[in-house]
PDB file of N, CA and C in Angstrom:
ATOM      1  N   UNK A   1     119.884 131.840 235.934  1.00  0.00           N
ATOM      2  CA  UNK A   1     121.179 131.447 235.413  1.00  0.00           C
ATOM      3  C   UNK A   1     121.057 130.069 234.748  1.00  0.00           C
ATOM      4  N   UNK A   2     121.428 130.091 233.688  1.00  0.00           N
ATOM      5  CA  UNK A   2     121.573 128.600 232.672  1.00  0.00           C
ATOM      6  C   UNK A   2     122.722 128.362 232.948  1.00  0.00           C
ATOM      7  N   UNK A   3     123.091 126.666 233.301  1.00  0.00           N
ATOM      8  CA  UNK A   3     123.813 125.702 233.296  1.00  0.00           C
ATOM      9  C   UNK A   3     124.342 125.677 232.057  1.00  0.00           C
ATOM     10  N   UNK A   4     125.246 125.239 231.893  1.00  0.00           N
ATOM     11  CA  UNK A   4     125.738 124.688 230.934  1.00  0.00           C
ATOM     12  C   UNK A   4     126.249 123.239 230.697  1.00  0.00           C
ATOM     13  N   UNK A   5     126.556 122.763 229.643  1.00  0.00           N
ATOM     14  CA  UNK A   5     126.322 121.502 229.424  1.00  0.00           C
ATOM     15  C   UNK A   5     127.189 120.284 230.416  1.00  0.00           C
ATOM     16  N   UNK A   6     128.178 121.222 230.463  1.00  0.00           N
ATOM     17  CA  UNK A   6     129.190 120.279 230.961  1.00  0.00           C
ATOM     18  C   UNK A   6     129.072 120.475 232.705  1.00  0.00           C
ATOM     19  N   UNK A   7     128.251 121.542 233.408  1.00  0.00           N
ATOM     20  CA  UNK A   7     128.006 121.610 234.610  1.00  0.00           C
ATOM     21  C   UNK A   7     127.046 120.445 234.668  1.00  0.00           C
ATOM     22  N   UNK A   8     125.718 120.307 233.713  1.00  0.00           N
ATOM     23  CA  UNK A   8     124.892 119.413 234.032  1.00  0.00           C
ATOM     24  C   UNK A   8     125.268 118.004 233.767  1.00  0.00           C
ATOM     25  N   UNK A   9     126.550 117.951 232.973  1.00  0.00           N
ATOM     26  CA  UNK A   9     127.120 116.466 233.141  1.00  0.00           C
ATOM     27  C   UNK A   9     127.729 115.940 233.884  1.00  0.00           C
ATOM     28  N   UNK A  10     128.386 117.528 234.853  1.00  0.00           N
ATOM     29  CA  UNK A  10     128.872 116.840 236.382  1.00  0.00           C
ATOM     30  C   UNK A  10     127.529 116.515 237.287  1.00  0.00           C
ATOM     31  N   UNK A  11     127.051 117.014 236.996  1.00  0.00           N
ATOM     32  CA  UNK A  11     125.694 116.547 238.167  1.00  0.00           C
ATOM     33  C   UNK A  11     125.074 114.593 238.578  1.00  0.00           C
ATOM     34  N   UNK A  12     125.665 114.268 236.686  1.00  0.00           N
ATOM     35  CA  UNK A  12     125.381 113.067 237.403  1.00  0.00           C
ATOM     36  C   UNK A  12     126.910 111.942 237.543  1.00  0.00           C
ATOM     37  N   UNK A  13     126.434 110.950 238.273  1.00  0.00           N
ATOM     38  CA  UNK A  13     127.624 110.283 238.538  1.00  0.00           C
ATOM     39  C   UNK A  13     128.311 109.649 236.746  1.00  0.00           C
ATOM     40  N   UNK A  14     127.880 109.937 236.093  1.00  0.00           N
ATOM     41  CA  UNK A  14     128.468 109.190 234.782  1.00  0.00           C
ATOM     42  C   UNK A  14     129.629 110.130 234.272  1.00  0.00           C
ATOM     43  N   UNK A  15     128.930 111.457 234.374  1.00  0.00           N
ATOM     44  CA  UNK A  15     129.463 112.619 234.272  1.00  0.00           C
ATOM     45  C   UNK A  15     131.008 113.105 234.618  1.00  0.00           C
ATOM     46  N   UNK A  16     130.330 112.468 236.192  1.00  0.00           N
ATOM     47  CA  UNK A  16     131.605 113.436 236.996  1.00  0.00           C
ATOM     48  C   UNK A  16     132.924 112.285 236.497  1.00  0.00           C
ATOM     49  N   UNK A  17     132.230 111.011 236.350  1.00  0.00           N
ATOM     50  CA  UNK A  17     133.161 109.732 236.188  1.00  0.00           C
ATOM     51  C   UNK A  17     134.368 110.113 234.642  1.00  0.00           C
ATOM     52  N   UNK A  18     133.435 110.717 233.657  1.00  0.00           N
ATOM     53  CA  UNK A  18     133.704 110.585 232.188  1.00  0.00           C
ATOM     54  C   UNK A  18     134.589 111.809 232.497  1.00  0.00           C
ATOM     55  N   UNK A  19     134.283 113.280 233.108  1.00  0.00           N
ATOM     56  CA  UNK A  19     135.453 114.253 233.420  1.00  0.00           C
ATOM     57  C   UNK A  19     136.733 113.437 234.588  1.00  0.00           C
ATOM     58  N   UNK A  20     136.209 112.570 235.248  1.00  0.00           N
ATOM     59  CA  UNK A  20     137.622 112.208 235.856  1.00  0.00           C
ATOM     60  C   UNK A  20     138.425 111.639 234.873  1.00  0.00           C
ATOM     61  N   UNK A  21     138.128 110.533 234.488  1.00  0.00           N
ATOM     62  CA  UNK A  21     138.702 109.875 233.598  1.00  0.00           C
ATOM     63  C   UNK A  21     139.311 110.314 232.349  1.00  0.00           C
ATOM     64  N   UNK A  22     138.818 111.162 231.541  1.00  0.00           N
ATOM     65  CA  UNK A  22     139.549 112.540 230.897  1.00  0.00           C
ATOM     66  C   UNK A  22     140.945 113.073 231.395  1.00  0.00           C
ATOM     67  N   UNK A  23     140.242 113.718 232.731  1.00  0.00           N
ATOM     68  CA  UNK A  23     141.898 114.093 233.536  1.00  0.00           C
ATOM     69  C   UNK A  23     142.757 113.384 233.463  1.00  0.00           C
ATOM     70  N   UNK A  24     142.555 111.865 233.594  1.00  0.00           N
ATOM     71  CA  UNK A  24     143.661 110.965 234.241  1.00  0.00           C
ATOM     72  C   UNK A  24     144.471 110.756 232.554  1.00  0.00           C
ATOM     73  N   UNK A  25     144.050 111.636 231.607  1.00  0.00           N
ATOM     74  CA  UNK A  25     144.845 111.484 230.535  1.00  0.00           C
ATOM     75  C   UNK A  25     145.808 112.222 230.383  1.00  0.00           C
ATOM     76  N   UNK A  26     145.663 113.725 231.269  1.00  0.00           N
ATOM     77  CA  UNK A  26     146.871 114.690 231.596  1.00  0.00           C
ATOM     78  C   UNK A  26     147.012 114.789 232.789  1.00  0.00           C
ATOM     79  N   UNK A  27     147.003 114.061 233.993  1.00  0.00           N
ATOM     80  CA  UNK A  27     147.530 114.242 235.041  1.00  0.00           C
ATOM     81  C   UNK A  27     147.742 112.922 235.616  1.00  0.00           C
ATOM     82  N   UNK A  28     149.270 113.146 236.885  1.00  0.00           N
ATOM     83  CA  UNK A  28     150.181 112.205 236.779  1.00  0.00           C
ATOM     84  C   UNK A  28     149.543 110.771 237.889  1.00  0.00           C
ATOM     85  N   UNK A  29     148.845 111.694 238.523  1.00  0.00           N
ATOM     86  CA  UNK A  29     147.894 110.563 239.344  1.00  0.00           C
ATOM     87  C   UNK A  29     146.533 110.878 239.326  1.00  0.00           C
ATOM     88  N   UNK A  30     146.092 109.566 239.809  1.00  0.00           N
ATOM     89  CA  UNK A  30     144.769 109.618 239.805  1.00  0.00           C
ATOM     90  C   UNK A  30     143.714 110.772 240.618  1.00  0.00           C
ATOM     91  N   UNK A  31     144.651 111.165 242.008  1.00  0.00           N
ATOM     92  CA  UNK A  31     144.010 112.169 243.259  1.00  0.00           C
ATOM     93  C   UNK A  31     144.713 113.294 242.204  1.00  0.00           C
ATOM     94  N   UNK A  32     145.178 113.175 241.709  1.00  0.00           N
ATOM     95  CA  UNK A  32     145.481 114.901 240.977  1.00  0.00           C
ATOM     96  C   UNK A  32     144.259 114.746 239.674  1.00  0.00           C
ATOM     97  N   UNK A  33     144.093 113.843 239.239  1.00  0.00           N
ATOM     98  CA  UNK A  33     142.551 114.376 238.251  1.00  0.00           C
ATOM     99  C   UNK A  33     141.469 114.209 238.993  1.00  0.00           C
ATOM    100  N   UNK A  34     141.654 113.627 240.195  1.00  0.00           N
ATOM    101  CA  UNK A  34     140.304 113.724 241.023  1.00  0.00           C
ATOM    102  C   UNK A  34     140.056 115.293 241.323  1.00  0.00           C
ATOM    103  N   UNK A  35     140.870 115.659 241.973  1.00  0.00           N
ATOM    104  CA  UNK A  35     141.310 117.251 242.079  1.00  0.00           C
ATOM    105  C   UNK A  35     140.941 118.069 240.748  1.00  0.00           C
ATOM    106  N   UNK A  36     141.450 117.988 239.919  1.00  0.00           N
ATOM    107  CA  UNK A  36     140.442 118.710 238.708  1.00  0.00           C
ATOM    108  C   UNK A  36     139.544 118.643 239.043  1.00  0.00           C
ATOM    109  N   UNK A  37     138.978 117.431 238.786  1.00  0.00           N
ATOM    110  CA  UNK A  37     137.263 117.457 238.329  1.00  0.00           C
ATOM    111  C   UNK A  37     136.593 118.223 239.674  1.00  0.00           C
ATOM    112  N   UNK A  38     136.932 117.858 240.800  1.00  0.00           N
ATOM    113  CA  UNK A  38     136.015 118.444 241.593  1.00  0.00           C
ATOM    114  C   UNK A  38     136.343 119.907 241.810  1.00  0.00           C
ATOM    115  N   UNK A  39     137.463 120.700 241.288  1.00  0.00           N
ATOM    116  CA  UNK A  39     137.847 121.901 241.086  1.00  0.00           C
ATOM    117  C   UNK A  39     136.835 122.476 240.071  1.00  0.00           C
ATOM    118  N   UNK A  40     136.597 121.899 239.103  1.00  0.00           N
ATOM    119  CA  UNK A  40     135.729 121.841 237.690  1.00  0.00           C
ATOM    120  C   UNK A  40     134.398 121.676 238.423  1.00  0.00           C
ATOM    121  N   UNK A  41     134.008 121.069 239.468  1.00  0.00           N
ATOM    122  CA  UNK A  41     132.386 121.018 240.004  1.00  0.00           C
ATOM    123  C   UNK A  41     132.455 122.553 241.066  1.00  0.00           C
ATOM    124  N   UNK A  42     133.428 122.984 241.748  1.00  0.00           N
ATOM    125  CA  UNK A  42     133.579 123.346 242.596  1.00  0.00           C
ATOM    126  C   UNK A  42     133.219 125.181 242.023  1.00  0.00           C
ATOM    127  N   UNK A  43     133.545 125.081 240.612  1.00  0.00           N
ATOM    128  CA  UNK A  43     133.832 126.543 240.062  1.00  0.00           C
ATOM    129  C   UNK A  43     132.013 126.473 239.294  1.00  0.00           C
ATOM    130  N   UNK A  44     130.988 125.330 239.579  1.00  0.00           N
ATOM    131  CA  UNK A  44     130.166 125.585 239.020  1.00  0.00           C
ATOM    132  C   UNK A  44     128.488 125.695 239.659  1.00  0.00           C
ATOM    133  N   UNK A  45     129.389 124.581 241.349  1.00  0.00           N
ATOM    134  CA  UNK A  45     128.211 124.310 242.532  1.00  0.00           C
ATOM    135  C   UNK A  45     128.628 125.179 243.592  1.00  0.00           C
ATOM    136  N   UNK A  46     129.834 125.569 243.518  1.00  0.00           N
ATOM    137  CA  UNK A  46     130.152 126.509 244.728  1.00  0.00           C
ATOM    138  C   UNK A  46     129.990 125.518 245.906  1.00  0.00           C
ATOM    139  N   UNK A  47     130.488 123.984 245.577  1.00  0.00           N
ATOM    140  CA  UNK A  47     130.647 122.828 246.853  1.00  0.00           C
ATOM    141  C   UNK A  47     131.240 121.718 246.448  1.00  0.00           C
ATOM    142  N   UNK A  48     132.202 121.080 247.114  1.00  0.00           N
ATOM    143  CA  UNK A  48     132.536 119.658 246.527  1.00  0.00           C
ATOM    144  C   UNK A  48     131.084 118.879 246.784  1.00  0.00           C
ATOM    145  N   UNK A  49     131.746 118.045 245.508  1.00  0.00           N
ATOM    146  CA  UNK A  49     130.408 116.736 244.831  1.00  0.00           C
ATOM    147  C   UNK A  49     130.890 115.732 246.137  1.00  0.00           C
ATOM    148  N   UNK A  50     132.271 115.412 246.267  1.00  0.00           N
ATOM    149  CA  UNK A  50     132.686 114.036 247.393  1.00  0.00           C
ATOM    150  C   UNK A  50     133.478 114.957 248.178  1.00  0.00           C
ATOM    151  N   UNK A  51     133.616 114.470 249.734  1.00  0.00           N
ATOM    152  CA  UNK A  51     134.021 114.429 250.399  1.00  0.00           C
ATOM    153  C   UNK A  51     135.728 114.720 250.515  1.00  0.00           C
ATOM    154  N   UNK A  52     136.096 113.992 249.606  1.00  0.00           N
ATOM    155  CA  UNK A  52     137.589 113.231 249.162  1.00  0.00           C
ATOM    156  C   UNK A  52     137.536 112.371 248.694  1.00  0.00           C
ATOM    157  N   UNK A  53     139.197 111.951 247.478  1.00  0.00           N
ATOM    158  CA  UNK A  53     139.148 111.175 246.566  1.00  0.00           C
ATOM    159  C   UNK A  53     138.748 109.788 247.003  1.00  0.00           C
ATOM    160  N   UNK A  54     139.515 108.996 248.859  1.00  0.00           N
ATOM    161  CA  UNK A  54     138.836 108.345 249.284  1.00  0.00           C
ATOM    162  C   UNK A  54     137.471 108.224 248.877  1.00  0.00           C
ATOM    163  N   UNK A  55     137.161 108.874 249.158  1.00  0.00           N
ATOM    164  CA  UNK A  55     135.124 108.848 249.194  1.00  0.00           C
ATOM    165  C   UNK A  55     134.731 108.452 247.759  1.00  0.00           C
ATOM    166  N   UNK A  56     135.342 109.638 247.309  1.00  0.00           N
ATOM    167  CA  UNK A  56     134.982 109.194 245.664  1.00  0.00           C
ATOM    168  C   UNK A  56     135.308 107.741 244.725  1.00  0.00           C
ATOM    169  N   UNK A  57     136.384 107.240 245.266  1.00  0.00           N
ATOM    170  CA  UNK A  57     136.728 105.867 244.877  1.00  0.00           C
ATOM    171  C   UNK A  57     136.170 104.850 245.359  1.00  0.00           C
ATOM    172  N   UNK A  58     135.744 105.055 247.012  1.00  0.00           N
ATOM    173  CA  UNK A  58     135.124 103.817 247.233  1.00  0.00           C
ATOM    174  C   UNK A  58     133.625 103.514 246.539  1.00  0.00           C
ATOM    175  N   UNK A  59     133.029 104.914 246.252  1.00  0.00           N
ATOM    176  CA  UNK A  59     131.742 104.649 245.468  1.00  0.00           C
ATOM    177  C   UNK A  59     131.551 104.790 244.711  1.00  0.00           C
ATOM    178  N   UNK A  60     132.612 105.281 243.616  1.00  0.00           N
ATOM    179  CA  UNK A  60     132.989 104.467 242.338  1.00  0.00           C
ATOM    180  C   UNK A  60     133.199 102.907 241.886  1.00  0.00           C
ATOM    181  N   UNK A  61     134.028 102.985 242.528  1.00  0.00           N
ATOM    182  CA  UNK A  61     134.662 101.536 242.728  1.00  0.00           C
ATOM    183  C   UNK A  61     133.014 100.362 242.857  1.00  0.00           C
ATOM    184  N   UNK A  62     131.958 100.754 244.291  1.00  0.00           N
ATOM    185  CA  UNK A  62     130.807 100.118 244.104  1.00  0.00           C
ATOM    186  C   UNK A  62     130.265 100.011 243.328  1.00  0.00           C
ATOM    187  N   UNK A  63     129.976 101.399 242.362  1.00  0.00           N
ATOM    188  CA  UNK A  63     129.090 101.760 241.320  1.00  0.00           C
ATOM    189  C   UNK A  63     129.703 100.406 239.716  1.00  0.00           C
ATOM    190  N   UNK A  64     131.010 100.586 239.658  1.00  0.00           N
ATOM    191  CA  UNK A  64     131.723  99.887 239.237  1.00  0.00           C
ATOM    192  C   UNK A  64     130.791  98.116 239.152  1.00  0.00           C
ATOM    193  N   UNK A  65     131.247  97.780 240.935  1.00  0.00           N
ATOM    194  CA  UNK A  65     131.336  96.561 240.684  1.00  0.00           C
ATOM    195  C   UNK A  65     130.043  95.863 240.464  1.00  0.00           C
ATOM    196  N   UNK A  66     128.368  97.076 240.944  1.00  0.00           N
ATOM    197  CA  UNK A  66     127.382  96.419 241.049  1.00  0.00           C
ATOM    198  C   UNK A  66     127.095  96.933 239.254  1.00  0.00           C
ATOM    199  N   UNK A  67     127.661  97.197 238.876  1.00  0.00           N
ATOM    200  CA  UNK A  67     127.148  96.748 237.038  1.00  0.00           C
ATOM    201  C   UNK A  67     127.705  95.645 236.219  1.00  0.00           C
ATOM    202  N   UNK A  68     128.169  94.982 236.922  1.00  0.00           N
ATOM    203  CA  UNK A  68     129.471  93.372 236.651  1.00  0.00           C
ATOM    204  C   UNK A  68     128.072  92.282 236.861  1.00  0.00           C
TER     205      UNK A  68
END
């Protein structure tokens, strides 16, 4: 089975970041495009990527601050 492009761009963290951030252009909060995207990983790994949006923000948020 071949991947496709946008499965292998969730795979990495830039990825999953650039589809969240997308969402948050049509949806009203942030845990509701978090919810996409990992709906969008979920229909392609058959597993969430994070835990919860918690999870996902706090190591965002790191990823974030250690490139400052």
């Amino acid at each position: 089975m071949e991947l496709s492009e946008q499965a292998i761009k969730l795979l990495t963290t830039s990825g999953f970041d650039q589809e969240f951030f997308k969402n948050l252009a049509t949806c009203k909060t942030k845990k509701e495009a978090y919810d996409k995207t990992e709906e969008l990983y979920q229909s392609f790994f058959k597993k969430r990527r994070y835990s919860s949006f918690e999870s996902y923000r706090v190591v965002r948020d790191a990823r974030i601050t250690q490139k400052r």
